[in-house]
Structures are given as C-alpha cells and as structure tokens.
Protein backbone atom coordinates (compact mmCIF):
# COMPACT_ATOMS: atom_id res chain seq x y z
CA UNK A 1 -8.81 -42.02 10.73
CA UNK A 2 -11.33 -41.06 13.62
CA UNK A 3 -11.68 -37.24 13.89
CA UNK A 4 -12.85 -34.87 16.54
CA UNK A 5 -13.99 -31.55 15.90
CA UNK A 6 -13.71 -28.69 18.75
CA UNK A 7 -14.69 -25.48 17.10
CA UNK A 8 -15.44 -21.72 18.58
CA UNK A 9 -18.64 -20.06 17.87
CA UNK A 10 -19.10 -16.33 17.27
CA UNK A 11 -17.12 -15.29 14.06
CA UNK A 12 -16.00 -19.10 13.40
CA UNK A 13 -19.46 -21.46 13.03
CA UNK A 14 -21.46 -18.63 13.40
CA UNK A 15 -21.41 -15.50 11.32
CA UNK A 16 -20.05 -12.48 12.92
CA UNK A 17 -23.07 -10.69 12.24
CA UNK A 18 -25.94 -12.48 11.48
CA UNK A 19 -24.84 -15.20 13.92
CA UNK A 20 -26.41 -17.63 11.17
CA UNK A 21 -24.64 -21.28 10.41
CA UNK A 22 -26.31 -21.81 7.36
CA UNK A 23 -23.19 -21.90 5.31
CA UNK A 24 -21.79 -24.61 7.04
CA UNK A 25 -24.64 -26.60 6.75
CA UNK A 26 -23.15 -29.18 4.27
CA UNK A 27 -19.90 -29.81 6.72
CA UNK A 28 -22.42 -30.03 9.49
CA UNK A 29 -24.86 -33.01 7.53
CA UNK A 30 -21.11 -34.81 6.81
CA UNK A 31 -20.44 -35.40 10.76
CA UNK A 32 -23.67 -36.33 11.71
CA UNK A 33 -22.88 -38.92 8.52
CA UNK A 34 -20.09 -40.01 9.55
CA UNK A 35 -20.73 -39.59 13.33
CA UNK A 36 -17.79 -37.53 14.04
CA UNK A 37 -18.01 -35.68 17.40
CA UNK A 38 -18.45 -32.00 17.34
CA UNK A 39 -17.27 -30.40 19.97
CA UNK A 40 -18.72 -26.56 20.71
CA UNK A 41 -15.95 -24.68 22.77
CA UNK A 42 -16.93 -20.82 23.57
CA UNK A 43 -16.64 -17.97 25.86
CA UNK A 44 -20.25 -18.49 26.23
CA UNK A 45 -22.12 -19.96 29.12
CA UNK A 46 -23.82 -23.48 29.40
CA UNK A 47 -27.79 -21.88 29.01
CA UNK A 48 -26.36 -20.27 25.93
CA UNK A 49 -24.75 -22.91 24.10
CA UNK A 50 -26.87 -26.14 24.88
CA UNK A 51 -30.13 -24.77 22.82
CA UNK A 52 -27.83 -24.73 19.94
CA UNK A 53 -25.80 -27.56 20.72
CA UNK A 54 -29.35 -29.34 20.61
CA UNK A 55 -30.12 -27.03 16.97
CA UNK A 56 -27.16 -28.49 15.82
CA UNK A 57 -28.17 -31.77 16.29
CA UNK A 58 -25.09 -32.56 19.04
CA UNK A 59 -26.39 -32.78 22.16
CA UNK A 60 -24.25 -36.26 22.74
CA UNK A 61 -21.21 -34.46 22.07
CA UNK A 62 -19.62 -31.92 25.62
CA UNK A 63 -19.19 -28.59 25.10
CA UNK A 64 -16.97 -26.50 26.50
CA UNK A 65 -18.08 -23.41 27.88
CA UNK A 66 -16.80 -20.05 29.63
CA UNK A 67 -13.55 -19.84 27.55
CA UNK A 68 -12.67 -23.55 29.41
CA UNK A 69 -13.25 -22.43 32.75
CA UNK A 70 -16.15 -25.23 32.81
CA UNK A 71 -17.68 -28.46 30.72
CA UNK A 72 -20.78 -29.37 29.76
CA UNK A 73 -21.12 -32.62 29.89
CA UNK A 74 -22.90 -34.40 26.81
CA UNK A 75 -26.88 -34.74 27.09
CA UNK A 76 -26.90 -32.63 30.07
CA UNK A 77 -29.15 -29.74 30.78
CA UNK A 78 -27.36 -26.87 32.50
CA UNK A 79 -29.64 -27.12 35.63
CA UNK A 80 -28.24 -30.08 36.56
CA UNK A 81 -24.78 -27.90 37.33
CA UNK A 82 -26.71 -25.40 39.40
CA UNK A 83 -25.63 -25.71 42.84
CA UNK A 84 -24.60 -23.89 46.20
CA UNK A 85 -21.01 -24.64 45.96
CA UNK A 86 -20.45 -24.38 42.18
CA UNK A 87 -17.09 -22.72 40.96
CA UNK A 88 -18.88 -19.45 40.45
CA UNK A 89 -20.66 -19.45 43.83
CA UNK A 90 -17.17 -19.62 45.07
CA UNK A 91 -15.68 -17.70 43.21
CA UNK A 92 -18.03 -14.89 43.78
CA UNK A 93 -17.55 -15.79 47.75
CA UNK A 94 -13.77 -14.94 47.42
CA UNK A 95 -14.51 -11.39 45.09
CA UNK A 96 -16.86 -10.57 47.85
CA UNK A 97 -14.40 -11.46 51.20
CA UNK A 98 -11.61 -9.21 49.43
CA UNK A 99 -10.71 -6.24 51.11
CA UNK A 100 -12.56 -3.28 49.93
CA UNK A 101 -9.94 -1.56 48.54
CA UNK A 102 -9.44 -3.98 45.88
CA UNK A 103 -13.19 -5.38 45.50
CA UNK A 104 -13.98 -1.75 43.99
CA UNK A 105 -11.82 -2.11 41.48
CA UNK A 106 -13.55 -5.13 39.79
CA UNK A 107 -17.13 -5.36 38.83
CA UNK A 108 -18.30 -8.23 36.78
CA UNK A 109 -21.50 -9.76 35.61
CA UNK A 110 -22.63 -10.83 38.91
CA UNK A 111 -23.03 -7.42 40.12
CA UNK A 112 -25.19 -6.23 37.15
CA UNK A 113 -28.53 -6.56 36.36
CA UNK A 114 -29.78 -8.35 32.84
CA UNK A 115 -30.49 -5.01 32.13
CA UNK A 116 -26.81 -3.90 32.66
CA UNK A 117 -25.37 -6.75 30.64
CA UNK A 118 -28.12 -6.30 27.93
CA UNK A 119 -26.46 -2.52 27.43
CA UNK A 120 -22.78 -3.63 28.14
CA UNK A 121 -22.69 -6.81 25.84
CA UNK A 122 -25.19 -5.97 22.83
CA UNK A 123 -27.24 -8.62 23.71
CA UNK A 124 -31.57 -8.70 23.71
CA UNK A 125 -32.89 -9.33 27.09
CA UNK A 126 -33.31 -12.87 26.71
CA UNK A 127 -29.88 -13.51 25.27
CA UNK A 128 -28.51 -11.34 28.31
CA UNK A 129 -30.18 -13.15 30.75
CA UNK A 130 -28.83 -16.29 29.81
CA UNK A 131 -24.92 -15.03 29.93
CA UNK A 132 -25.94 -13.58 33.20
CA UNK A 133 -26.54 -17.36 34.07
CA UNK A 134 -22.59 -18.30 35.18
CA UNK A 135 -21.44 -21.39 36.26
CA UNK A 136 -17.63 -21.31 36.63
CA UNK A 137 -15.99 -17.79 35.28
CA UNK A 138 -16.96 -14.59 35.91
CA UNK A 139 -15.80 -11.96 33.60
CA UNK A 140 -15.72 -8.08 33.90
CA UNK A 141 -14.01 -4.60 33.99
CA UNK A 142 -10.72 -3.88 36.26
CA UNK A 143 -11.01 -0.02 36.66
CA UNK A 144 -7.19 0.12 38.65
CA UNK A 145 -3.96 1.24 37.69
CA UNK A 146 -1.28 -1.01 36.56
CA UNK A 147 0.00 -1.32 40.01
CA UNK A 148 -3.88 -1.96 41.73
CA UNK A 149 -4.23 -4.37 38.96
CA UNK A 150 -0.46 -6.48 39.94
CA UNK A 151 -2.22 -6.59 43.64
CA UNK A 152 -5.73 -7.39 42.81
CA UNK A 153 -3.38 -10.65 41.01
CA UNK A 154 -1.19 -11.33 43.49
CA UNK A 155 -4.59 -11.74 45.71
CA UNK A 156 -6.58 -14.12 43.43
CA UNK A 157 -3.43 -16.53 43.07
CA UNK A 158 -3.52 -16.81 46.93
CA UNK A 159 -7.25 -18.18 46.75
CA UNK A 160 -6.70 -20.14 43.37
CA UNK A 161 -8.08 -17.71 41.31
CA UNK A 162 -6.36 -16.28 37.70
CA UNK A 163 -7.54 -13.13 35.50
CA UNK A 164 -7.15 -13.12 32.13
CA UNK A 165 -7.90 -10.23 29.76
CA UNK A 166 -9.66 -10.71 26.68
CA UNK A 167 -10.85 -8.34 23.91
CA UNK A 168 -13.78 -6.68 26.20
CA UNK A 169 -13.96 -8.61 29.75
CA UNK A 170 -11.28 -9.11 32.42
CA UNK A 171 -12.07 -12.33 33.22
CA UNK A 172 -11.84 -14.83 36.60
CA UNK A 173 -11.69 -18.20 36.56
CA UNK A 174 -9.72 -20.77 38.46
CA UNK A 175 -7.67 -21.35 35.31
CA UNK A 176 -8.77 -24.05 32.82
CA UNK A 177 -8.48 -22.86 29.56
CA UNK A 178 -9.89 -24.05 26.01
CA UNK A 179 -7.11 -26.20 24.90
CA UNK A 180 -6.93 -27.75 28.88
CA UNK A 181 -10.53 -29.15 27.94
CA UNK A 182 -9.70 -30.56 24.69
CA UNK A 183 -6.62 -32.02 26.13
CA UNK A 184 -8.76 -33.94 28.73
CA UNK A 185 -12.06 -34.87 25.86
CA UNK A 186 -9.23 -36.19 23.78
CA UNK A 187 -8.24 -38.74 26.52
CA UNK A 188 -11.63 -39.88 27.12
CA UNK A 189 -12.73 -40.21 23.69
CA UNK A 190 -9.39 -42.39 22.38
CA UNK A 191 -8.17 -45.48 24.09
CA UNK A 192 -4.36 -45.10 23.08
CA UNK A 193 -2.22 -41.56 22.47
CA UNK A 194 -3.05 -40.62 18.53
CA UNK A 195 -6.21 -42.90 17.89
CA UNK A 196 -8.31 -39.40 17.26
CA UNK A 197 -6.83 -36.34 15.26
CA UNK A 198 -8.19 -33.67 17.15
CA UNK A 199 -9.47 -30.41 14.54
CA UNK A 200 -9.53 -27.46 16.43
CA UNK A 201 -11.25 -24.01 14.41
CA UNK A 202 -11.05 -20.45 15.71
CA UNK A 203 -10.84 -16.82 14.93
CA UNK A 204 -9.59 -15.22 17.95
CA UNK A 205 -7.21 -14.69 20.67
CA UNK A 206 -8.68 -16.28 23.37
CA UNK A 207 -8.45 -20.01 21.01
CA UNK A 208 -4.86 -19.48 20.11
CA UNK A 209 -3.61 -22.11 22.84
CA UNK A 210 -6.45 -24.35 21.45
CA UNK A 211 -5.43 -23.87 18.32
CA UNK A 212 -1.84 -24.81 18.74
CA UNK A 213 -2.54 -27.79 21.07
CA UNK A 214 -4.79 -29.39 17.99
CA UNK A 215 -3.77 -32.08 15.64
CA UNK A 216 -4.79 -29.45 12.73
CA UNK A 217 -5.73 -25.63 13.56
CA UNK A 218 -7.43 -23.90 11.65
CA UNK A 219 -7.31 -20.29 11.74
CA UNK A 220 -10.86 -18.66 10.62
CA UNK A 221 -10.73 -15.20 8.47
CA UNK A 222 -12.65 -12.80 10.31
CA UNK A 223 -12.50 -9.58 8.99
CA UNK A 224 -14.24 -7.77 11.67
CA UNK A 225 -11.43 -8.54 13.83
CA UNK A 226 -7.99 -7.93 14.57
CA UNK A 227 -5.87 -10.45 12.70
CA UNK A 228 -3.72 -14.08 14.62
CA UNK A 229 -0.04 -13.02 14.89
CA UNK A 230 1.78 -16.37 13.23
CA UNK A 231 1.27 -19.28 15.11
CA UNK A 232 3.59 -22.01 16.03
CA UNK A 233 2.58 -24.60 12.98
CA UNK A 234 1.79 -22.80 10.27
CA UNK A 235 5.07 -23.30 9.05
CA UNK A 236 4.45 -26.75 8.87
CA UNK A 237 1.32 -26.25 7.51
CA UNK A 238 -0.14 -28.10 10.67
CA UNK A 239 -2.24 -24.61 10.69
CA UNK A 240 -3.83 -23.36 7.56
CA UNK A 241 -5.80 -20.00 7.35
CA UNK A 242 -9.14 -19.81 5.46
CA UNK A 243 -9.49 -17.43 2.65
CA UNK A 244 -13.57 -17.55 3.50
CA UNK A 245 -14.61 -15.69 6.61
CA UNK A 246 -17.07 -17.61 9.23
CA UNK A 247 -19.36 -20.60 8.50
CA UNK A 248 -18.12 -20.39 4.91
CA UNK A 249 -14.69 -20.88 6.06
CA UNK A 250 -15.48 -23.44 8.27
CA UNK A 251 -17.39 -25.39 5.58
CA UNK A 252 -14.47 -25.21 3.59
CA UNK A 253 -12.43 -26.20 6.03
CA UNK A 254 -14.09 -29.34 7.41
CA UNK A 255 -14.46 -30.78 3.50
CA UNK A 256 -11.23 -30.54 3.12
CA UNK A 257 -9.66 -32.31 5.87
CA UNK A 258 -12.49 -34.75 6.10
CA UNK A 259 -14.27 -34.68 2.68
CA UNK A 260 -14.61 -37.22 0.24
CA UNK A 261 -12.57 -36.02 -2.87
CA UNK A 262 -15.62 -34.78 -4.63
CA UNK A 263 -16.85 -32.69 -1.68
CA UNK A 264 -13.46 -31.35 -0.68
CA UNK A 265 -12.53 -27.62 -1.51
CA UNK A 266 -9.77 -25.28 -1.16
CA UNK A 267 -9.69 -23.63 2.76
C-alpha cells in the first residue's frame, strides 16, 4: 500500500509547548525508510515552515501553508513566490480600495509592525518576522458588529475574497482550504483514484475538513485545547483519537497504521 502523510504542526508534530518533535522521531526515521511523503500542512507561512520542512529532512515533499490558502511547492525556497502580483499583494490591494467605513473595521498583519505581531502572537522577533512574511492569506481582527461584519462579507465575495474565523485571527483568503490542497497533492502523486491512502493528523478546528476528506484521520489529543466535536468517521473507525497528546501521539499513530508488527503500538 503506498501512503501519504499530510499532518498539522503546532499541538500535532510539534509539542504544544515546547514546540519540540523529538517524540516522533522514530515515526519520522520510518518514512524517510520507507520513502513515504510527508506532507507539512499549517496555518503557518512558507518562511516558517520550509526551515523545518528542511530539519525534517522533507524538503522534496510540498507543504501546505496559510491554513491552504497557498502551496509550497517541493524543493522550493519561499523567495521564489515573492512577487508584485502574488495573492497577498492582491489581496491587500482589494482591503485597501474598500470603502473606509468597512476598511476600519479589519486590521490584519499587514498593517502591523514585527513588533506588533511579536506582542499579538507570542512569538520572538525573529519568529514574528517570518509570519509577517505572507504570501496568500492575511489573517486578523474584525472589530464590527454582527451586522458590519455580514457587509464587510458580502463585500469580499464580490472581489473573490472569503473570511474565515479561527481560534484567534479572522482570516482572508481567496478560499482554498487544507483538505482542497490534499485533494489536489493526492491527484498528482497517484496515477489512478485509490493508488495512495492519504493519512491526514490534526488537533484542531481549522483541520477538521482535512481530517474528514483523508483516507484515515487521525484526531491528536491536545489537552491545551478545546476538544473535536465527533466527526463524520469515527463511527467507522475511519477516525481514531490518540490517547497520547502531540508528537507522542503522532508517533503512535504513524506505527500503527504503517508499522511493522513489532514497531506498531496502540494510538
């Protein structure tokens, strides 16, 4: 059976505090064995995720970045995306040709310093810069009422923009999502439908769609955040949840579905 592996970051691979992967480490060393793709797939931008996409030892392998909105693309260096007329450039062209009385309601990365996003997101000033460095989403706070907000919405479709909330950011994109970009890797990495069984891992809201749309979700404890209403397929059992939060989880997860029998362990 050829696998693929698309997998969140922050609270999934990566510890929710320490941000380390080192439990994981033996689930990692058994795809580079067996050369199984590993797919990174986070709210986080392309200059944050390629330096550990290259750690990780999967630079060959996409990533998808800014919660879908964007790819990219194996063995590519984010520069190479940087241009005049990328999807944030115009994106941030429409935010700014809105009419005033909705532009004030929204104010997103793009309009605050690395200092600003360093204080808002937690981040150090090096880690801040790079999330400052957007390529297709732009993500922020609406400060409007219910009613602004149904405007401010009604204004984006017209221009092919959508918003989406998310746990901290309001968030504009012009609509791919996670489990869009998996769809699409799938096709290009298999030849006929079902040829790869696509593993999708997660721990929060915003991989839900990814989650469902896998071959086999798996649903990561985190219990630093708010717990995954049931999902469609865990009836099934097409979606397990770990008992072991983060990179432990995740190791256990990965043996198990692709383990030999006397690496595999209980998710």
């Amino acid at each position: 059976m050829s696998f693929v592996i698309f997998t969140d970051l922050d609270g999934t691979l990566l510890d929710h505090a320490s941000y380390s992967y080192a439990p994981a480490r033996p689930a990692l060393a058994l795809l580079h064995k067996r050369a199984i793709p590993l797919i990174l797939a986070s709210s986080k931008t392309a200059f944050e995720i390629a330096p550990l996409r290259t750690e990780l030892g999967f630079a060959h392998c996409p990533a998808i970045v800014e919660n879908g909105a964007g790819l990219l693309p194996a063995g590519a260096d984010p520069e190479s995306l940087v241009s005049a007329d990328s999807d944030y450039q115009r994106l941030r062209a429409i935010l700014q040709g809105m009419p005033d009385e909705l532009r004030r309601l929204f104010v997103g990365f793009g309009d605050w310093s690395v200092k600003e996003i360093a204080a808002r997101t937690g981040l150090p000033m090096d880690k801040a810069a790079l999330a400052g460095r957007r390529l297709f989403s732009e993500p922020g706070v609406f400060t409007g009422t219910v009613d602004e907000k149904r405007r401010f919405e009604t204004y984006l479709e017209t221009t092919g923009l959508k918003a989406r909330q998310g746990g901290r950011y309001y968030t504009l994109s012009f609509g791919a999502t996670k489990a869009d970009q998996m769809t699409r890797l799938i096709a290009d990495l298999s030849d006929e439908p079902g040829a790869v069984t696509a593993i999708a891992l997660g721990d929060a809201a915003n991989d839900i769609e990814m989650l469902e749309a896998a071959d086999i979700g798996v649903i990561i404890s985190n219990p630093a955040g708010s717990p995954l209403p049931h999902l469609s397929g865990e009836d099934a059992g097409r979606i397990i949840r770990t008992r072991a939060a983060g990179p432990a989880g995740w190791n256990d997860a990965i043996l198990k579905f692709i383990g030999p029998s006397d690496l595999q362990s209980q998710a």
